[in-house]
PDB file of N, CA and C in Angstrom:
ATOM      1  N   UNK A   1       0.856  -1.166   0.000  1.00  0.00           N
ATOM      2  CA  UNK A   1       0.000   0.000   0.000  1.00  0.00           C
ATOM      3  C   UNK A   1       0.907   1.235   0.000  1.00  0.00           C
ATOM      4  N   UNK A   2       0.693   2.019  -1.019  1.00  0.00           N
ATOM      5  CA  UNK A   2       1.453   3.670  -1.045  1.00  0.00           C
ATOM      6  C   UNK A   2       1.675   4.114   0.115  1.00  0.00           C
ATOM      7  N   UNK A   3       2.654   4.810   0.636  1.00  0.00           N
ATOM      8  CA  UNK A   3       2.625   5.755   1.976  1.00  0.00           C
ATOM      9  C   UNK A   3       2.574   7.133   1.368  1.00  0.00           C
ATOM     10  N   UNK A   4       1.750   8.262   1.686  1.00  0.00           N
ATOM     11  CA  UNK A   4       0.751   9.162   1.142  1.00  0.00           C
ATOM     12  C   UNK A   4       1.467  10.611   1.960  1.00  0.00           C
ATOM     13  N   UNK A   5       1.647   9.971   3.200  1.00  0.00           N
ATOM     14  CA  UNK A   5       2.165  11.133   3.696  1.00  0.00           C
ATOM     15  C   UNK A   5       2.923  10.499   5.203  1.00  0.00           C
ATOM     16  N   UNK A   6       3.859  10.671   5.693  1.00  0.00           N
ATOM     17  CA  UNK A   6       4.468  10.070   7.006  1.00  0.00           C
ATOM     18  C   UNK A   6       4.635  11.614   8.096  1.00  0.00           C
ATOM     19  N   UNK A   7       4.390  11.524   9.420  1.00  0.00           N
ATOM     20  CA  UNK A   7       4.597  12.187  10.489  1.00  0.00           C
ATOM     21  C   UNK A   7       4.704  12.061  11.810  1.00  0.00           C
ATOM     22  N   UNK A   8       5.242  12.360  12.555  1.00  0.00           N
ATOM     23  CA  UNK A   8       5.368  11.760  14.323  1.00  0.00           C
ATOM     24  C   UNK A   8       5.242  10.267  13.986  1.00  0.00           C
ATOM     25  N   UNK A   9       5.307   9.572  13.585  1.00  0.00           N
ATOM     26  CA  UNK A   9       5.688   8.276  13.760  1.00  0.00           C
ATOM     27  C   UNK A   9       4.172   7.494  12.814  1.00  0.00           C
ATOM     28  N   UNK A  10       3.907   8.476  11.952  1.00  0.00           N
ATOM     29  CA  UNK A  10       2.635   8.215  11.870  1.00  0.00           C
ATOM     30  C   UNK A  10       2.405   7.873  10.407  1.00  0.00           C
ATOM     31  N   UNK A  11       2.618   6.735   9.620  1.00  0.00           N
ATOM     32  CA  UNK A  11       2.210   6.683   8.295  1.00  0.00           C
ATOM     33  C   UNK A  11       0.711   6.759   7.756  1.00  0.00           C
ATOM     34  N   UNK A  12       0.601   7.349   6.556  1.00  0.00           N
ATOM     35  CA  UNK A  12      -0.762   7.556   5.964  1.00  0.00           C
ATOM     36  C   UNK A  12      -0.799   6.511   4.476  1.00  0.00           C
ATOM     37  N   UNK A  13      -1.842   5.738   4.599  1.00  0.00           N
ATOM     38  CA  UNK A  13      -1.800   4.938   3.075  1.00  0.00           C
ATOM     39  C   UNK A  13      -3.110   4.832   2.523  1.00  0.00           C
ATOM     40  N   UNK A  14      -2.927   4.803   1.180  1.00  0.00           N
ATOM     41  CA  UNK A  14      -3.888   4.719   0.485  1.00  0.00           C
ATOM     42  C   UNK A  14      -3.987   3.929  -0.549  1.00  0.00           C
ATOM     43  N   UNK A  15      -5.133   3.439  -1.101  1.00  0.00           N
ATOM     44  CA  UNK A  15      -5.185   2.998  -2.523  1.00  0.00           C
ATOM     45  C   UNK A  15      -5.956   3.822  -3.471  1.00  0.00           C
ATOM     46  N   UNK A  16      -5.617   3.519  -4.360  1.00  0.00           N
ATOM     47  CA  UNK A  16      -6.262   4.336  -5.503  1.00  0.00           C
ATOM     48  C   UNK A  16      -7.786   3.916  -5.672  1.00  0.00           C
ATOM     49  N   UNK A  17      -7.650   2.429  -6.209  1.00  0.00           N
ATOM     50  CA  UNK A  17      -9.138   2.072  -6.131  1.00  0.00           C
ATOM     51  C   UNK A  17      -9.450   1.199  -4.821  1.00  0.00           C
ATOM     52  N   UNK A  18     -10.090   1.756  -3.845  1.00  0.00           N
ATOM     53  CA  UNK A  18     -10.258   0.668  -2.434  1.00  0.00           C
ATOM     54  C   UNK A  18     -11.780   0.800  -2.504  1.00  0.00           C
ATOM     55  N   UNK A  19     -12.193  -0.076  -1.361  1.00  0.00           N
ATOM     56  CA  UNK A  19     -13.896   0.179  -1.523  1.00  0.00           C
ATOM     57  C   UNK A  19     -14.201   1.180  -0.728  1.00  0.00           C
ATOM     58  N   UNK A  20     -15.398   1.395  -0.733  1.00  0.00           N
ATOM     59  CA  UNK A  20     -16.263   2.628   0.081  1.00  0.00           C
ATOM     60  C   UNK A  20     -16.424   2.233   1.614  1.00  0.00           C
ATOM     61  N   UNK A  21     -16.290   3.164   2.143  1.00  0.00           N
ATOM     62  CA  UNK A  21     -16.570   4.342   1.218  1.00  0.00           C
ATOM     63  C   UNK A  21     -14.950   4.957   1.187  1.00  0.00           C
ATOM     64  N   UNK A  22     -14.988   6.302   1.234  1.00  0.00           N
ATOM     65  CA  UNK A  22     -13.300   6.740   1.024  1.00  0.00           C
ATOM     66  C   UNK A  22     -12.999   7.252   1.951  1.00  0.00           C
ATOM     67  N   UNK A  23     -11.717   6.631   2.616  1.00  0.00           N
ATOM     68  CA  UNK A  23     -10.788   6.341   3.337  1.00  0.00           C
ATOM     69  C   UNK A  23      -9.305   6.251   2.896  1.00  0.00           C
ATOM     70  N   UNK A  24      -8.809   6.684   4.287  1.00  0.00           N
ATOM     71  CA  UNK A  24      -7.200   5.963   4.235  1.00  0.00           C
ATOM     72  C   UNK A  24      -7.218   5.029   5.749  1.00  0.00           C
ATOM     73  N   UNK A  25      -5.920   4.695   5.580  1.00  0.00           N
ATOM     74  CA  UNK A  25      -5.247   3.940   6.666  1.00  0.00           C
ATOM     75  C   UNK A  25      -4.067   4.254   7.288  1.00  0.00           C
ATOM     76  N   UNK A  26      -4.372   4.974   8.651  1.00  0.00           N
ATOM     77  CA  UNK A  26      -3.301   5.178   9.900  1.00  0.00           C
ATOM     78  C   UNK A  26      -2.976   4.486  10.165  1.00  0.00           C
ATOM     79  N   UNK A  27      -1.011   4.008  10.258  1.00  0.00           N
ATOM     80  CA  UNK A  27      -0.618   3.706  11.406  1.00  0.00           C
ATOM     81  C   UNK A  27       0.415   4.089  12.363  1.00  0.00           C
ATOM     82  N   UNK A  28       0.330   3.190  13.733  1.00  0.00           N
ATOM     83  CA  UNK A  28       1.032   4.138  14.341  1.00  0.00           C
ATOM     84  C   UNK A  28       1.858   3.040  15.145  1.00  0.00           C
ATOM     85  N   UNK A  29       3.084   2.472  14.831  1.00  0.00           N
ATOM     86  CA  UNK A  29       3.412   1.585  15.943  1.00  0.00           C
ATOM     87  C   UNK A  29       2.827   0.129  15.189  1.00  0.00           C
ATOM     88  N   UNK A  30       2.445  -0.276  16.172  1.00  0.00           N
ATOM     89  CA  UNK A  30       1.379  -1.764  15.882  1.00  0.00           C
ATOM     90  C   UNK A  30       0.094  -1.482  16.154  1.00  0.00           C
ATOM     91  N   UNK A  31      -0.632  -0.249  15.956  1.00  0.00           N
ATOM     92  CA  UNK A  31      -1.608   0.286  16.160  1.00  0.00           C
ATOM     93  C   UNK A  31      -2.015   0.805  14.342  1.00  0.00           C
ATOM     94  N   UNK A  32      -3.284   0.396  13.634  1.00  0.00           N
ATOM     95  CA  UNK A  32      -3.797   0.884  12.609  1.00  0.00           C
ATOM     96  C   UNK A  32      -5.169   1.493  12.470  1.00  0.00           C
ATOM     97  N   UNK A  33      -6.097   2.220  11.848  1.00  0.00           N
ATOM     98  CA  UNK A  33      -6.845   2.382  11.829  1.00  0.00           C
ATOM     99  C   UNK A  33      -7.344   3.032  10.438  1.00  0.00           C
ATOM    100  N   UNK A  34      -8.680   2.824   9.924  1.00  0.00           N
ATOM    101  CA  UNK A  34      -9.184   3.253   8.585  1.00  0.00           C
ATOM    102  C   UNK A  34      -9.752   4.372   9.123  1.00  0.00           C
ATOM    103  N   UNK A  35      -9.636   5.292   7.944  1.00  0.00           N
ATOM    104  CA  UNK A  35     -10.252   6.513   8.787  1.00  0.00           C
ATOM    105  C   UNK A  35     -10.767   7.201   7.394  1.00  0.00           C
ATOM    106  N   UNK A  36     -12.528   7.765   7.573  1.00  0.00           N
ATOM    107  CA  UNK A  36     -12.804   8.332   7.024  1.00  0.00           C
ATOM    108  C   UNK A  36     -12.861   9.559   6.268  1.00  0.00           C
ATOM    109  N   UNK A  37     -12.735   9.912   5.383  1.00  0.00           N
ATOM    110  CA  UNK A  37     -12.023  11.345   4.757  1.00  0.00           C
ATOM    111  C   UNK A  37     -13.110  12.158   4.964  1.00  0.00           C
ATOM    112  N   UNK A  38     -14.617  11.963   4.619  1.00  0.00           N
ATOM    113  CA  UNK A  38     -15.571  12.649   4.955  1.00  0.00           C
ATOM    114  C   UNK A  38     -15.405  13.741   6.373  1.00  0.00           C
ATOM    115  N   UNK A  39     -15.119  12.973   7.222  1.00  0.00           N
ATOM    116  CA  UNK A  39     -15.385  13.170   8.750  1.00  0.00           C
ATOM    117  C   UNK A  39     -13.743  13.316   9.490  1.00  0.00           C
ATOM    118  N   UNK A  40     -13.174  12.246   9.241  1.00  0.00           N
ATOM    119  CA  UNK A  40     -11.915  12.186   9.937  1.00  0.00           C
ATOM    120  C   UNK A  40     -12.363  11.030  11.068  1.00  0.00           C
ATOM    121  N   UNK A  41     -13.733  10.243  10.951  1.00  0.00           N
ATOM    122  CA  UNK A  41     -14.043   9.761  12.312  1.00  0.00           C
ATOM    123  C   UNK A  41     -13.062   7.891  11.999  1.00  0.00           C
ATOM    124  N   UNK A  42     -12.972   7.308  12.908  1.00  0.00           N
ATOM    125  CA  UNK A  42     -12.119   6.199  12.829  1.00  0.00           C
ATOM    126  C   UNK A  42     -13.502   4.980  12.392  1.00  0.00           C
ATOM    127  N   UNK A  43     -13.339   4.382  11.222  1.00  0.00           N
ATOM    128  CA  UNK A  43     -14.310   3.224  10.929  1.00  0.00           C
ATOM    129  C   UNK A  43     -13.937   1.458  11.672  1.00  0.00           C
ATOM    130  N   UNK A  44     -12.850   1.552  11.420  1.00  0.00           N
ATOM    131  CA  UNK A  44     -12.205   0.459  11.841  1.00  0.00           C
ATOM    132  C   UNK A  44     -10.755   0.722  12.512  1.00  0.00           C
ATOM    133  N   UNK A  45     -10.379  -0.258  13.552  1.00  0.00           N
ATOM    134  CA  UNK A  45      -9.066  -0.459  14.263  1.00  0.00           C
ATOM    135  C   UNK A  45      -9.096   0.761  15.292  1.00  0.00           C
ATOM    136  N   UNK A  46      -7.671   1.376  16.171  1.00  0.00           N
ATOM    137  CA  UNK A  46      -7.950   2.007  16.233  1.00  0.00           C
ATOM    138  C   UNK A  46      -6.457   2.753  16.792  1.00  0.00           C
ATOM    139  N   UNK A  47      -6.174   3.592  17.100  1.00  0.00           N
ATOM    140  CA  UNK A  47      -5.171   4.534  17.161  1.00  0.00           C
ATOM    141  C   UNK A  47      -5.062   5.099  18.884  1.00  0.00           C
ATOM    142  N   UNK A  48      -3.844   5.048  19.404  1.00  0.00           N
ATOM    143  CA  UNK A  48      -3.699   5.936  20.386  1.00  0.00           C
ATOM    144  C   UNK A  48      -4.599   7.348  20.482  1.00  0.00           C
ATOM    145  N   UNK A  49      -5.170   8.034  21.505  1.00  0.00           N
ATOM    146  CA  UNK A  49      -5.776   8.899  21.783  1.00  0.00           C
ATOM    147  C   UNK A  49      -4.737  10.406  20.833  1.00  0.00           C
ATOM    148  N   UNK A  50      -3.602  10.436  20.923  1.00  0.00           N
ATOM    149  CA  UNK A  50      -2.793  11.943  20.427  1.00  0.00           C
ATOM    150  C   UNK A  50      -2.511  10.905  18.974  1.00  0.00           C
ATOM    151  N   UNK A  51      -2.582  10.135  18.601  1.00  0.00           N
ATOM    152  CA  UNK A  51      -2.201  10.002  17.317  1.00  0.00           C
ATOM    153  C   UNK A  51      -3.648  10.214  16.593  1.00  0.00           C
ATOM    154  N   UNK A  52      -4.787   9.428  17.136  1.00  0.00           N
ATOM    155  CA  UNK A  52      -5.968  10.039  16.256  1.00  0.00           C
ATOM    156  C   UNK A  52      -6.009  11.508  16.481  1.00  0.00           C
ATOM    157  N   UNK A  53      -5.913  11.958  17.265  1.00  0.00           N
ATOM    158  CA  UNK A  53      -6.216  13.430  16.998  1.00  0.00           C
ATOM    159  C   UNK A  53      -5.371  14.190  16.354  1.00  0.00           C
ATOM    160  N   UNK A  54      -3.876  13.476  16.006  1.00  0.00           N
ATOM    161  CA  UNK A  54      -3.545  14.083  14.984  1.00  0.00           C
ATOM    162  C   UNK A  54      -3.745  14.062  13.777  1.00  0.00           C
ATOM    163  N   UNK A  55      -4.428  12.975  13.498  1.00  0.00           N
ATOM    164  CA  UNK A  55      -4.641  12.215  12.096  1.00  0.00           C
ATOM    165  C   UNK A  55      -5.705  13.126  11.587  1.00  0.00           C
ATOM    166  N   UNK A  56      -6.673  13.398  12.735  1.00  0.00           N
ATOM    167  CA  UNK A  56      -8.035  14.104  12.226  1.00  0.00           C
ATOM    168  C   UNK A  56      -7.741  15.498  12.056  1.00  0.00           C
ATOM    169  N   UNK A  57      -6.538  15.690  12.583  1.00  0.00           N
ATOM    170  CA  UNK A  57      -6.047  17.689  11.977  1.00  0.00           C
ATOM    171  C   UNK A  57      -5.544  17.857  10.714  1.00  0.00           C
TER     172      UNK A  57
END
């Protein structure tokens, strides 16, 4: 899977064609999570408390 953008320890990935709805995928550590682009809200997995909230800024 592409890495889209990397920060604080934090990779961002994406696919081009993935299913719906549209999303990427945080991770952080051994910690992942899908996260909605609409919203920023977490669909699946899930992320340390300061890493989702960075993800969603």
């Amino acid at each position: 899977m592409p890495t889209i953008a990397s920060f604080y320890g934090i990779a961002i990935q994406m696919f081009f064609d993935d299913h719906n709805p549209p999303h990427f995928h945080a991770r952080y550590g051994r910690a992942k999570a899908l996260v909605r682009i609409a919203d920023g809200k977490i669909v699946s997995g899930e992320l340390p408390p300061t890493a989702a909230r960075i993800v969603r800024e």
